[in-house]
Protein backbone atom coordinates (compact mmCIF):
# COMPACT_ATOMS: atom_id res chain seq x y z
CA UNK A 1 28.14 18.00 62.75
CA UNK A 2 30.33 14.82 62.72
CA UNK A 3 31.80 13.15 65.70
CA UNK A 4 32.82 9.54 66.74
CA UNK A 5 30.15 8.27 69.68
CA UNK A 6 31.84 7.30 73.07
CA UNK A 7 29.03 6.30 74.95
CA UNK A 8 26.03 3.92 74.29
CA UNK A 9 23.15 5.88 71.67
CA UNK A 10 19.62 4.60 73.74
CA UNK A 11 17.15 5.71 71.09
CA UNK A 12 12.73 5.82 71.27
CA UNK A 13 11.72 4.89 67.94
CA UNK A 14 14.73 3.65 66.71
CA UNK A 15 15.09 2.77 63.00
CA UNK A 16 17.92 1.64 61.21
CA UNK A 17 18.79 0.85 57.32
CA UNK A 18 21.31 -0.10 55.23
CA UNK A 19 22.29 1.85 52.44
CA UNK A 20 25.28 1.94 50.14
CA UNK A 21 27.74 4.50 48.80
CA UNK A 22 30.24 5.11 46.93
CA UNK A 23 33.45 6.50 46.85
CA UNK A 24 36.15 7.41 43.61
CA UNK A 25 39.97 8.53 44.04
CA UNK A 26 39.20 11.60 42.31
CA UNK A 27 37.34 13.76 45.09
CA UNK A 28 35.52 13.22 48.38
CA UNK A 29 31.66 12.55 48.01
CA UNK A 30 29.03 13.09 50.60
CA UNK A 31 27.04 10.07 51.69
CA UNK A 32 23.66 12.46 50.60
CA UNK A 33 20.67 13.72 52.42
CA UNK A 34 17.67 11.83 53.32
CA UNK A 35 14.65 12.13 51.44
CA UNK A 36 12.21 12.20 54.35
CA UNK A 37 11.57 13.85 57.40
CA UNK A 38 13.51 11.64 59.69
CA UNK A 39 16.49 13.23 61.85
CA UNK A 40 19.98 11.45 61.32
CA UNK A 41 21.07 10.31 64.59
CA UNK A 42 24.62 7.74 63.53
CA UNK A 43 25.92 5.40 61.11
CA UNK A 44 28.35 2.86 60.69
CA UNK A 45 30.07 2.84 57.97
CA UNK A 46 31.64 -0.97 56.94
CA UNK A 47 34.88 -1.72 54.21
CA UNK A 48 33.65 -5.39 52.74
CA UNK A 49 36.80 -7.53 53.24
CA UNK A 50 35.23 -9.79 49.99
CA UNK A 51 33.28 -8.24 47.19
CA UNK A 52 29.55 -9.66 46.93
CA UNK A 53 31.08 -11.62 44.21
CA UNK A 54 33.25 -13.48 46.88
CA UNK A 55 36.37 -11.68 45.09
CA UNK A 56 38.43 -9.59 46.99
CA UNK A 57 38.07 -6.44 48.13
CA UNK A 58 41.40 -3.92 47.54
CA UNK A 59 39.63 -0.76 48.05
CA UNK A 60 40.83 1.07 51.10
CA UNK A 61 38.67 4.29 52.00
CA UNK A 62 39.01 7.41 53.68
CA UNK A 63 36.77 9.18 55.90
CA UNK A 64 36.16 12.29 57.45
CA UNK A 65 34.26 15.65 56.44
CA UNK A 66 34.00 17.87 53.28
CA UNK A 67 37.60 19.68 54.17
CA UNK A 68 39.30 16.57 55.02
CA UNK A 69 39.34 12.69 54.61
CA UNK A 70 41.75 11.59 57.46
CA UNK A 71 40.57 8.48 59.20
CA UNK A 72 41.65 5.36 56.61
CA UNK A 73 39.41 2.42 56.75
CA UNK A 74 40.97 -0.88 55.15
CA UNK A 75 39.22 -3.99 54.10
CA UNK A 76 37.22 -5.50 55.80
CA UNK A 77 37.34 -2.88 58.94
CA UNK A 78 34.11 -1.12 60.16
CA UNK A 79 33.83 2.20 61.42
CA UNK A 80 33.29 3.24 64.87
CA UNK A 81 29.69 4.84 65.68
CA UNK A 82 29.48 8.23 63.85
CA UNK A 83 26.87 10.57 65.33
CA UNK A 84 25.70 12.52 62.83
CA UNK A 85 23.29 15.38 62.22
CA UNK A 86 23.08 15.04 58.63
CA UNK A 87 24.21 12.49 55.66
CA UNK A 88 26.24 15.42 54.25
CA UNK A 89 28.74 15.69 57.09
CA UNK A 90 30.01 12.25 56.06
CA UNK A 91 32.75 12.65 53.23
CA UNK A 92 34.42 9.15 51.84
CA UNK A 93 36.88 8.87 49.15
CA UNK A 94 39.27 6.33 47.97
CA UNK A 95 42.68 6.27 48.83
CA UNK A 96 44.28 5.25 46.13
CA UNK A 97 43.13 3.93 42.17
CA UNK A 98 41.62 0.57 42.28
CA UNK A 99 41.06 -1.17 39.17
CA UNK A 100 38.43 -3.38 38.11
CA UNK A 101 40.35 -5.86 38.42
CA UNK A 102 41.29 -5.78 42.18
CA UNK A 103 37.74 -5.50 42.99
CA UNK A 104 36.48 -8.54 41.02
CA UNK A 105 35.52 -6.36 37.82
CA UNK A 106 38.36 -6.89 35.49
CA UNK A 107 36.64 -4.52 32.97
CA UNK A 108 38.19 -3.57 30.05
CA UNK A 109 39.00 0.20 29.55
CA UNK A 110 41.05 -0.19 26.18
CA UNK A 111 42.54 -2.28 24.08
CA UNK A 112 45.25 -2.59 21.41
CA UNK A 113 45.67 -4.87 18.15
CA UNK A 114 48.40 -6.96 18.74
CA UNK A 115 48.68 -9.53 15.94
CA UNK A 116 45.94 -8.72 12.55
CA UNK A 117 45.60 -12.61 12.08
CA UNK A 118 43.97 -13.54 8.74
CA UNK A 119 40.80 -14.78 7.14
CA UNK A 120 38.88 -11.98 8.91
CA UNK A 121 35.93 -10.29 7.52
CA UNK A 122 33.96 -6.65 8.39
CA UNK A 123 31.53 -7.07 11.62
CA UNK A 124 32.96 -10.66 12.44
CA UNK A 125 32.82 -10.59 16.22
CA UNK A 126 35.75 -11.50 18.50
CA UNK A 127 35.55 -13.01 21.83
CA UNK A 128 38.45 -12.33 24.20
CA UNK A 129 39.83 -15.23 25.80
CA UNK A 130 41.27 -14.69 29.71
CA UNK A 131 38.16 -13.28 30.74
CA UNK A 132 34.30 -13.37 30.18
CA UNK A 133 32.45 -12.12 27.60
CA UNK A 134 34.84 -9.56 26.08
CA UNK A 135 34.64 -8.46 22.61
CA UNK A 136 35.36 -6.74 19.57
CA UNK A 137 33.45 -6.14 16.67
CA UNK A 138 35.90 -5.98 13.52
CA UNK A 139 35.40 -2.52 11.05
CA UNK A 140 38.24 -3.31 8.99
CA UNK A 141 40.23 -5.71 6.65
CA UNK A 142 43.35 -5.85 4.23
CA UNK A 143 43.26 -9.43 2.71
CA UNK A 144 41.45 -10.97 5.77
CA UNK A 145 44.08 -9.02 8.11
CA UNK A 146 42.21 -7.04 10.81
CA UNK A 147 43.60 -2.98 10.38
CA UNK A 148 40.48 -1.61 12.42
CA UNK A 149 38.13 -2.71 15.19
CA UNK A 150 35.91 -1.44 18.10
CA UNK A 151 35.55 -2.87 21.59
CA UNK A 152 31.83 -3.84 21.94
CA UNK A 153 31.73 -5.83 25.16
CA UNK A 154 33.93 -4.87 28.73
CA UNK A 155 33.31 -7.92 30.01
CA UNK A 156 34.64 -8.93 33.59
CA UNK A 157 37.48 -10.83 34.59
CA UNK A 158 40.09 -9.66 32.80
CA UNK A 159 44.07 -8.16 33.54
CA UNK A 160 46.13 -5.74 31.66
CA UNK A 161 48.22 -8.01 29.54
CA UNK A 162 49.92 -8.46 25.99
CA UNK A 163 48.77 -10.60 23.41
CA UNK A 164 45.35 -11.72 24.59
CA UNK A 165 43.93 -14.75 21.86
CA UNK A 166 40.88 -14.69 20.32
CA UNK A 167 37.83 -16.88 19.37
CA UNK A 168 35.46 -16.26 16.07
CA UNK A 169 32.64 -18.46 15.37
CA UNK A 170 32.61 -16.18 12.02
CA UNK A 171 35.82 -17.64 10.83
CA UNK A 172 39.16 -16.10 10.68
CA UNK A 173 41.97 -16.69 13.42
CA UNK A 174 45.45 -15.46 14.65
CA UNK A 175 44.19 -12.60 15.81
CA UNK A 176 45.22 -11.26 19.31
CA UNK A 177 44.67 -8.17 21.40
CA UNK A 178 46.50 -6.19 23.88
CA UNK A 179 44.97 -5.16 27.26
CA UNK A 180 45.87 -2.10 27.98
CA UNK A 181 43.81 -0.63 31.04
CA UNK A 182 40.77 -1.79 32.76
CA UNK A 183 38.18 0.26 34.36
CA UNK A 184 38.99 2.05 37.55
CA UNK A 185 35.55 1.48 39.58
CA UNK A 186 34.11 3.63 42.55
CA UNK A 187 34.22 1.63 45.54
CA UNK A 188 31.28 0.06 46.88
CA UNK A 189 30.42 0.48 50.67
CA UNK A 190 27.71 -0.31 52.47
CA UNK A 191 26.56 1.78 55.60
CA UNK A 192 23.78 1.61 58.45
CA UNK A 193 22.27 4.52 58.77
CA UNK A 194 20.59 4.95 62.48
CA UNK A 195 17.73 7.18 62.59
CA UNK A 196 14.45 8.57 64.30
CA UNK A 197 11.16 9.54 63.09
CA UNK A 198 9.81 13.01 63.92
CA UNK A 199 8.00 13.49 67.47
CA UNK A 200 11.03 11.06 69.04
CA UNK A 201 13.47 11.86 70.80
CA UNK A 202 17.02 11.08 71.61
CA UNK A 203 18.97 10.27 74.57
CA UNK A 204 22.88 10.02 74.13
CA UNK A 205 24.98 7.85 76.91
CA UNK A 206 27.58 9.95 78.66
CA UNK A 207 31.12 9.68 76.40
């Protein structure tokens, strides 16, 4: 059962907790099931208008059961008061793609060679500049030029962009790297979750 409170919830033995979920573009997910014998009673489900990194937030979610998501929730909105008989009647999903990079991630999901630079040897490590802590690991050389490499790090903080530089404390230089897709993440969400303990009971204001 899921349905938007219109009244005021009074509640003996009231409990409440925060949890978070998450939600991808792909399909809806359920929030869960609680692992204990308390009843489900609301929740409140909240779109962060910053990320906890102080970045922000681009994710806009959608809301509503298993057979449809309809109510849209943008950043930094908060739900009304969802009563609730069990965590499974709550179905979120993401609107639309977000990358890493519009929620503060800036991941890296793959990356080109853009220029083989020279002096390179095998295993020299790369870092990527334009970001933090990005880098590749190289796996092969012609005459110092790079012809083959692997990502090792994702790092954060980076954009899809053309002819990313390079740093090597192995030696080497001119090499630089094409971004060519970061990371789409699941969006983040926290929720509080209002519940009772068994032997309590409920009494639910007039709507």
């Amino acid at each position: 059962m899921l349905g938007i409170n219109k009244g005021p919830i009074v509640l003996a033995g009231l409990r409440t907790d925060f949890y978070e979920g998450r939600a991808n573009v792909t399909n809806p997910i359920a929030l869960g099931k609680l692992v204990d014998a308390r009843e489900c009673v609301a929740l409140v489900i909240q779109n962060r208008l910053n990320n906890l990194d102080g970045s922000g937030n681009g994710c806009e979610l959608l809301v509503g059961t298993g057979s449809g998501c309809i109510w849209q929730m943008i950043p930094g909105q908060e739900s009304p008061i969802l009563y609730i008989t069990n965590l499974n009647d709550v179905w979120v999903r993401q609107r639309v793609a977000i990358t890493g990079a519009t929620q503060g991630a800036g991941s890296i999901e793959t990356i080109a060679l853009n220029a083989a630079g020279a002096g390179y040897a095998i295993n020299d490590i790369l870092t990527l500049a334009g970001g933090v802590n990005g880098t590749v690991r190289v796996t092969g050389v012609a005459a110092g030029a790079i012809t083959t490499f692997v990502l090792v790090s994702a790092g954060s903080g980076y954009i899809v962009e053309n002819g990313v530089a390079t740093t090597s404390p192995d030696g080497g230089s001119g090499a630089t790297f094409n971004i060519t897709a970061l990371t789409i993440n699941d969006c983040v969400f926290p929720f509080l979750l209002y519940s009772i303990d068994p032997g309590y009971s409920l009494h639910r204001g007039r709507g």
